[in-house]
N, C-alpha and C. Protein backbone atom coordinates (compact mmCIF):
# COMPACT_ATOMS: atom_id res chain seq x y z
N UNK A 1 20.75 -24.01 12.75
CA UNK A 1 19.92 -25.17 13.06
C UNK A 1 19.08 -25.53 11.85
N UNK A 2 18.63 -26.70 11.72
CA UNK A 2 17.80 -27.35 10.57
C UNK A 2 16.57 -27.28 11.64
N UNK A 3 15.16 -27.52 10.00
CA UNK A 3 14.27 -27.40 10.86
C UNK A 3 13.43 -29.10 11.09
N UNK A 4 14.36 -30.06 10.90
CA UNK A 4 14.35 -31.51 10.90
C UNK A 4 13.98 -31.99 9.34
N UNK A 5 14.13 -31.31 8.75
CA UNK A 5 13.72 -32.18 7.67
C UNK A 5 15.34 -31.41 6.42
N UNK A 6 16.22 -31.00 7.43
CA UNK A 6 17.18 -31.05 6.47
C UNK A 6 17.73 -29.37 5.67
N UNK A 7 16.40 -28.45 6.18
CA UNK A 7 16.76 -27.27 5.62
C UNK A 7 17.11 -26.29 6.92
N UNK A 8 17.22 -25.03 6.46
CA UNK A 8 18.26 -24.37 7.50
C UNK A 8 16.73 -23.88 8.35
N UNK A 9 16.81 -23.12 9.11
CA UNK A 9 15.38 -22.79 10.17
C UNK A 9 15.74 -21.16 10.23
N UNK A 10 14.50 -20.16 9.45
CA UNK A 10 14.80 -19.34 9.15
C UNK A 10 14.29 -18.70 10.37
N UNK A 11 13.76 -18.64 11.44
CA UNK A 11 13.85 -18.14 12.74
C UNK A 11 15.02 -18.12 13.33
N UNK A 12 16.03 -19.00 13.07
CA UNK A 12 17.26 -18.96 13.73
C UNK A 12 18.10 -17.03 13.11
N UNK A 13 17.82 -17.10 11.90
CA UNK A 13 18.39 -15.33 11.66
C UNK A 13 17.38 -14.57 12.08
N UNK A 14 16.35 -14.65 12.35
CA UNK A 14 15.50 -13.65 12.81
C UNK A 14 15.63 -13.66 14.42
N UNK A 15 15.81 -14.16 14.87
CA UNK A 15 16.56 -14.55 16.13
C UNK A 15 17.84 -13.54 16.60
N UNK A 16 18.75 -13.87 15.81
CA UNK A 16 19.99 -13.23 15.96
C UNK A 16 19.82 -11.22 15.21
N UNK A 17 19.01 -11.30 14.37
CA UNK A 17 18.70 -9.85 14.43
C UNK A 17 17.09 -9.28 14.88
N UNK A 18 16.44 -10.03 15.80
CA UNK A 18 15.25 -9.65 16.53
C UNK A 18 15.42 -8.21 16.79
N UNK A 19 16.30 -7.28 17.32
CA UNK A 19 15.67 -6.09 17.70
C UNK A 19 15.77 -5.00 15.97
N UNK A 20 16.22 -5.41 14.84
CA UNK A 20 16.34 -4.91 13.66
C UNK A 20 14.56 -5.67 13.16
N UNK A 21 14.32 -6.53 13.35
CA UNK A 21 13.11 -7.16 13.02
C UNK A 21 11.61 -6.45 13.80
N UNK A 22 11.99 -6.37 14.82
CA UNK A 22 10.92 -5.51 15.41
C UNK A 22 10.97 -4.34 15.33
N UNK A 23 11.98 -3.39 15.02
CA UNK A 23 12.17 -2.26 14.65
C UNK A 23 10.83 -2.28 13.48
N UNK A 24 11.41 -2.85 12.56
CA UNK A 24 10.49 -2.21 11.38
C UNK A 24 9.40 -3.32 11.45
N UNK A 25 9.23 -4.25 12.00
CA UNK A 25 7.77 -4.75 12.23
C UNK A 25 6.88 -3.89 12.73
N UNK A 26 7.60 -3.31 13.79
CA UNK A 26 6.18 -2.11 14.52
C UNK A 26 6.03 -1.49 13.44
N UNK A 27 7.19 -0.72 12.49
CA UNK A 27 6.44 0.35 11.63
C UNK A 27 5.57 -0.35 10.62
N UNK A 28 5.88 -0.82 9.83
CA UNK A 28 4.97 -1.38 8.43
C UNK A 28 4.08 -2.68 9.14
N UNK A 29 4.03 -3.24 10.09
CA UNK A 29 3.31 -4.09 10.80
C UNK A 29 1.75 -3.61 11.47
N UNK A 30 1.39 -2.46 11.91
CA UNK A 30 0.66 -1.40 12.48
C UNK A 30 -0.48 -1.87 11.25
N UNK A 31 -1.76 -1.45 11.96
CA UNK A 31 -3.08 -1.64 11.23
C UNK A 31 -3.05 -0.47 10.12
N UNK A 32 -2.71 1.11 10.09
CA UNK A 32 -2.87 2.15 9.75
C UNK A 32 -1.42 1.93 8.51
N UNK A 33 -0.54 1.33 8.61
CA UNK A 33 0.19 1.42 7.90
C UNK A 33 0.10 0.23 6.66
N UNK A 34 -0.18 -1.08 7.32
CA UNK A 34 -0.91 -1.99 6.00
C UNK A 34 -2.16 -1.03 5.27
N UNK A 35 -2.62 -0.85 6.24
CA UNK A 35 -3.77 -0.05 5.04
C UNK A 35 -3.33 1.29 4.04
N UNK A 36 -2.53 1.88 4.68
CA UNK A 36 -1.85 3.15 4.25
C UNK A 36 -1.35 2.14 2.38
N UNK A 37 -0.35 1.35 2.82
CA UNK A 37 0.26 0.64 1.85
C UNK A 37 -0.26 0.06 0.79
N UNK A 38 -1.39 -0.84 1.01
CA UNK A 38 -2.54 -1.33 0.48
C UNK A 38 -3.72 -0.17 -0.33
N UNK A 39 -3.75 0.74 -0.05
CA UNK A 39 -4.39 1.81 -0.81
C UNK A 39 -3.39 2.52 -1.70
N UNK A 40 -2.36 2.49 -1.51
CA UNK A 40 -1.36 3.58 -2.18
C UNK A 40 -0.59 2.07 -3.14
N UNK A 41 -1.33 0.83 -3.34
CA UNK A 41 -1.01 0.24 -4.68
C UNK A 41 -1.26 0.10 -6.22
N UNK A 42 -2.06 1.73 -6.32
CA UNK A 42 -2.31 1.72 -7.70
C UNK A 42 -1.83 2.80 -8.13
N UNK A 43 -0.91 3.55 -7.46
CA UNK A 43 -0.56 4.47 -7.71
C UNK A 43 -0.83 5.67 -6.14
N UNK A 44 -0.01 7.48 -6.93
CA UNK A 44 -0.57 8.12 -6.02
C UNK A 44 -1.64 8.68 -5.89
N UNK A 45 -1.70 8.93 -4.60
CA UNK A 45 -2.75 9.54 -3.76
C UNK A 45 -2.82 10.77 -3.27
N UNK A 46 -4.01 11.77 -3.29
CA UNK A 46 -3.95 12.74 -2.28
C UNK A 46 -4.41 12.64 -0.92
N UNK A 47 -4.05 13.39 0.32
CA UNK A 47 -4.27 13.20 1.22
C UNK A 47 -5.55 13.07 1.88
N UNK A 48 -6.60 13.91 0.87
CA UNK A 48 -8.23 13.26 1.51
C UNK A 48 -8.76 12.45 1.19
N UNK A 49 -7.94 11.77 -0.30
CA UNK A 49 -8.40 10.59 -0.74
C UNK A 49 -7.86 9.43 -0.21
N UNK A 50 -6.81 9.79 0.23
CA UNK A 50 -6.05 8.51 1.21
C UNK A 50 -6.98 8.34 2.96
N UNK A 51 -7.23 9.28 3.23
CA UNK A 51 -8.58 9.74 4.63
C UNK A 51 -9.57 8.97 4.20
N UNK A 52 -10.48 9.36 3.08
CA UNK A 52 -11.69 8.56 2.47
C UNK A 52 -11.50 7.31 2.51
N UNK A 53 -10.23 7.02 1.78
CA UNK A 53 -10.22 5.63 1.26
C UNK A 53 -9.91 4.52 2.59
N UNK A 54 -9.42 4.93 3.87
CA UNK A 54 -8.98 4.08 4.70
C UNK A 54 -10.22 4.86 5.66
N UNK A 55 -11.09 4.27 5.89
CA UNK A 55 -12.06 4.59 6.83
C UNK A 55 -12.11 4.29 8.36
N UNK A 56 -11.92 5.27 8.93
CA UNK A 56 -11.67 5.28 10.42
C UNK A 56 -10.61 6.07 10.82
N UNK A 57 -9.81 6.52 10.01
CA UNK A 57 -8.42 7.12 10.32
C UNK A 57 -8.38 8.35 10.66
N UNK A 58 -8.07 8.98 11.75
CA UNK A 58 -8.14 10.22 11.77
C UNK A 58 -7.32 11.06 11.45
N UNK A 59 -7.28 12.42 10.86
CA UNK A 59 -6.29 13.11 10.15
C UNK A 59 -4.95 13.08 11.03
N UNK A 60 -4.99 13.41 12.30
CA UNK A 60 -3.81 13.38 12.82
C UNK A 60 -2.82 11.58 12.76
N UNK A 61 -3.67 10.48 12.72
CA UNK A 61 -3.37 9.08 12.55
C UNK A 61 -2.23 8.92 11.05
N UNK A 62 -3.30 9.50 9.91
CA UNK A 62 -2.53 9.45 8.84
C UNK A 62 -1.30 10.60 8.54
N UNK A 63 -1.55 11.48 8.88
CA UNK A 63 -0.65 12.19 9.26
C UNK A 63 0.80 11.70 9.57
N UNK A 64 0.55 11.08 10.72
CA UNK A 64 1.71 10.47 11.15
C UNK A 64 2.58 9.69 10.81
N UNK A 65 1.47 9.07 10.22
CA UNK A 65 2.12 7.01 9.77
C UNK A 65 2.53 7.68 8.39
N UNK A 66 1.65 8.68 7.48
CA UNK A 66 2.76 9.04 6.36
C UNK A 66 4.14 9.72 7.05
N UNK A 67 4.41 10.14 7.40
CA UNK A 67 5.87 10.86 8.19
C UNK A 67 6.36 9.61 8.25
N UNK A 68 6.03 8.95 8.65
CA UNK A 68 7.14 8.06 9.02
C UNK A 68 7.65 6.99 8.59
N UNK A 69 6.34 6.48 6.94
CA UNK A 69 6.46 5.27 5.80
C UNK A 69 7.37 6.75 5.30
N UNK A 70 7.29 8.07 5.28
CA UNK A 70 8.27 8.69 4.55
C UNK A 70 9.49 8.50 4.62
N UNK A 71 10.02 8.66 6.20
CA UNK A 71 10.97 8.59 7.13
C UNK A 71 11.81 7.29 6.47
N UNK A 72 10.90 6.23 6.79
CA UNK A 72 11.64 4.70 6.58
C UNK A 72 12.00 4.81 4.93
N UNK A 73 11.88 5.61 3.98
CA UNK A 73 11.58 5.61 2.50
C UNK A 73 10.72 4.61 2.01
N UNK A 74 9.35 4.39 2.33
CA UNK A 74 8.58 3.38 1.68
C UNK A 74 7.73 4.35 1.13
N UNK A 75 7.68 5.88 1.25
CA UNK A 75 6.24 6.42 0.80
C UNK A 75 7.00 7.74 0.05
N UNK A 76 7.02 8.26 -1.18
CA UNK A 76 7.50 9.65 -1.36
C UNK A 76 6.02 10.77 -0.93
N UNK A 77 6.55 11.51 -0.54
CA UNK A 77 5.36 12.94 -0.61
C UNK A 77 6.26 14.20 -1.81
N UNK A 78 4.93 13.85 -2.42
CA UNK A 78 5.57 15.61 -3.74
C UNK A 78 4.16 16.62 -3.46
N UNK A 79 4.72 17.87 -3.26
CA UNK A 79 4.11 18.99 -3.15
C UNK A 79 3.94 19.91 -4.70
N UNK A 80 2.98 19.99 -4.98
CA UNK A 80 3.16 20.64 -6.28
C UNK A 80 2.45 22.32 -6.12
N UNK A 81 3.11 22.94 -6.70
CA UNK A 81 2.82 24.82 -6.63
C UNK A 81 1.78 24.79 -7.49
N UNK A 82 0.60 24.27 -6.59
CA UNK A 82 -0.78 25.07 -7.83
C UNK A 82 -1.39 25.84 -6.71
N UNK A 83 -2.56 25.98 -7.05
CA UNK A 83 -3.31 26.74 -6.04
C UNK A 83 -4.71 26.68 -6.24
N UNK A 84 -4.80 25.56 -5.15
CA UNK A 84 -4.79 25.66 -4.04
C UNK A 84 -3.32 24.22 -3.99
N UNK A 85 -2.47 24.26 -3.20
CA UNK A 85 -1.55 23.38 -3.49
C UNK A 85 -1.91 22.14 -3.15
N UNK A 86 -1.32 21.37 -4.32
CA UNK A 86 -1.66 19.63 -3.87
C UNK A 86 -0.31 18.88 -3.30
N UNK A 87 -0.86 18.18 -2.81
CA UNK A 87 0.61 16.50 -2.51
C UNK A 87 -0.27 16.05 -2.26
N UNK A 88 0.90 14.71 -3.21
CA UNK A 88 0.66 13.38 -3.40
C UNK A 88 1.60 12.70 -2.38
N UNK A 89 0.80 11.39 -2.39
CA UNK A 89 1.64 10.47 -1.37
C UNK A 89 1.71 8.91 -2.50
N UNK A 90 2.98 8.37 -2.69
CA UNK A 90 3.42 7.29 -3.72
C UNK A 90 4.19 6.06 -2.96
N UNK A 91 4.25 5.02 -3.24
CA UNK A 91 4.92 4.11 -2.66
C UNK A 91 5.96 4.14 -3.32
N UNK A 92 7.44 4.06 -2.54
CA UNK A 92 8.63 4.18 -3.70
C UNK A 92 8.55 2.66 -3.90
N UNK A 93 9.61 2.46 -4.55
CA UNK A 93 10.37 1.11 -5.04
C UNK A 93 10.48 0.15 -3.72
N UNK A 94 11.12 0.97 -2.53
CA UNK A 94 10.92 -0.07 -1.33
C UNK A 94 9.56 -0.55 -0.85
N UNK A 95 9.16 0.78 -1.11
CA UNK A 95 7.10 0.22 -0.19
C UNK A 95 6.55 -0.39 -1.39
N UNK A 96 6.54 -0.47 -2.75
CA UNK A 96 5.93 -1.63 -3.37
C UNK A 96 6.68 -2.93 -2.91
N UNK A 97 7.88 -3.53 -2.71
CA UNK A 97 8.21 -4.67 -2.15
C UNK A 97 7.25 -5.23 -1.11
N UNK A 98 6.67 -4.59 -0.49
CA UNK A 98 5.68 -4.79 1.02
C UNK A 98 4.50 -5.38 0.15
N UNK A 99 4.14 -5.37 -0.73
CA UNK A 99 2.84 -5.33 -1.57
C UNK A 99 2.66 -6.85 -0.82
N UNK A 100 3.38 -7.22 -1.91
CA UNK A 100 3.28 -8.88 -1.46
C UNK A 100 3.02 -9.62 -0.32
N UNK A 101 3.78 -8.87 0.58
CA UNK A 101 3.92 -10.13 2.08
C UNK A 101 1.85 -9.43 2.39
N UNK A 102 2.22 -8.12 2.06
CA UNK A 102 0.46 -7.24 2.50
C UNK A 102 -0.65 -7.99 2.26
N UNK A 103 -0.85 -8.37 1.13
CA UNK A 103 -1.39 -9.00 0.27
C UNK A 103 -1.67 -10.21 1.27
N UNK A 104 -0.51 -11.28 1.01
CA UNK A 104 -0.68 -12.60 1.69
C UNK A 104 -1.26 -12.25 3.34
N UNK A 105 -0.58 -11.15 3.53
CA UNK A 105 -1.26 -11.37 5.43
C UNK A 105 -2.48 -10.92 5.45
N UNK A 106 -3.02 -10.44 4.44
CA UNK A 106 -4.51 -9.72 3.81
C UNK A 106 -5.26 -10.93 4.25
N UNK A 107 -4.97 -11.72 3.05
CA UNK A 107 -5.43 -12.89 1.99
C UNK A 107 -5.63 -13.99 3.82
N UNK A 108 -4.90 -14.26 4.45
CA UNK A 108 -4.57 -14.98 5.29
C UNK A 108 -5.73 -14.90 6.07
N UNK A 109 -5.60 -13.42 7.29
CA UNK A 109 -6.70 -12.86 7.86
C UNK A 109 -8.31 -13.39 7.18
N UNK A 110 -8.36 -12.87 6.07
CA UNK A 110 -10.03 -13.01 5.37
C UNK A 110 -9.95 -14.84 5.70
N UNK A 111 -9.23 -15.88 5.43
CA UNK A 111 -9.53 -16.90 5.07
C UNK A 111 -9.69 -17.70 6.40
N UNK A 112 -8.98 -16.96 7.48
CA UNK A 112 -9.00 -17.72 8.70
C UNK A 112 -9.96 -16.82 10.05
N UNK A 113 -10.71 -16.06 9.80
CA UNK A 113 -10.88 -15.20 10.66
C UNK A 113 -12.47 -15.74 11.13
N UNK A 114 -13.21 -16.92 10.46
CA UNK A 114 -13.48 -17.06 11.27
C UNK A 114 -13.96 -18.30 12.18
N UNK A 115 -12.50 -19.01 12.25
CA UNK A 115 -11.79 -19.67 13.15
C UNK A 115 -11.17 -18.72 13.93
N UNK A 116 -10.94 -18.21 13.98
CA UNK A 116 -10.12 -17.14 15.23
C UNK A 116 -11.68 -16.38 16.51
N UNK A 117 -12.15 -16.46 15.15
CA UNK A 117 -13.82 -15.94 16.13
C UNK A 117 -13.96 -16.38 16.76
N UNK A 118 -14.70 -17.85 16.51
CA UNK A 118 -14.70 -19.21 17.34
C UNK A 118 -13.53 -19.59 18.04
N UNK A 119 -12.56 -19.22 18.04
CA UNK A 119 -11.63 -19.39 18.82
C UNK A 119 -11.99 -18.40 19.95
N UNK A 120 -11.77 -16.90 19.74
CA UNK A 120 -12.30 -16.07 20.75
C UNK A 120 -13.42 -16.54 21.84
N UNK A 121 -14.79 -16.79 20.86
CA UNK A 121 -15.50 -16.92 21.66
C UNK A 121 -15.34 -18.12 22.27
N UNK A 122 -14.91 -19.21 22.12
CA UNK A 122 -14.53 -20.40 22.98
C UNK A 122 -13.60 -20.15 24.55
N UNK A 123 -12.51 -18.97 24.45
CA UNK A 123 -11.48 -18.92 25.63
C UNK A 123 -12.80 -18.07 26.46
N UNK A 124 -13.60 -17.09 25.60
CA UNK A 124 -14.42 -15.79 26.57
C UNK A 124 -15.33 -16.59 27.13
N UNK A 125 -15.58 -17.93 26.56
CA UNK A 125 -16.77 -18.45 27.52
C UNK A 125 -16.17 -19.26 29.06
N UNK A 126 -14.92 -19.71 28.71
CA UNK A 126 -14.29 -19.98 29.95
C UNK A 126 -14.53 -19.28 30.90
């Protein structure tokens, strides 16, 4: 389908692979995982500095969501033999691709949020 002005309507493929789209929307879509992503863009991280740096997260939270940006390959974890032992957590080559869309849905949120307020509070006064 066109989207009337002549170009193709890119919901129409997101459409036809919706349950591949929500698959990995839930994962890299999640509040804990933009942020996970968004902190781990200057490089790596250790795990209490990744705790510090995303405030609110609880160890078992990050915990997880790294397992599983691991899982999807967006995050490497390296363990290194010192002692007391460290790992790092890195965005591979796939999880820097995310930077971008992160960024813009960042950028988006800050610029509209508060019209969405006023939106809120307009339906709660109903």
């Amino acid at each position: 389908m066109e989207d009337g002005k002549g170009a193709p309507n890119p919901c129409d493929r997101v459409s036809s692979e919706g349950p591949k789209v929500r698959e990995v929307l839930d994962r890299v879509g999640d509040k804990w995982s933009l942020l996970i992503i968004g902190t781990l863009q200057h490089g790596p991280r250790r795990f209490g500095e990744l705790r510090q740096a995303i405030g609110g997260i609880s160890q078992r939270m990050l915990t997880l969501n790294l397992r599983h940006l691991e899982r999807d390959g967006l995050v490497t974890r390296s363990v290194y033999a010192e002692v007391p032992p460290r790992v790092e957590y890195e965005l591979t080559r796939l999880g820097r691709t995310l930077l971008e869309p992160v960024f813009a849905l960042a950028a988006w949120a800050t610029a509209n949020y508060s019209e969405i307020e006023a939106n809120r509070r307009t339906f709660d006064a109903r």
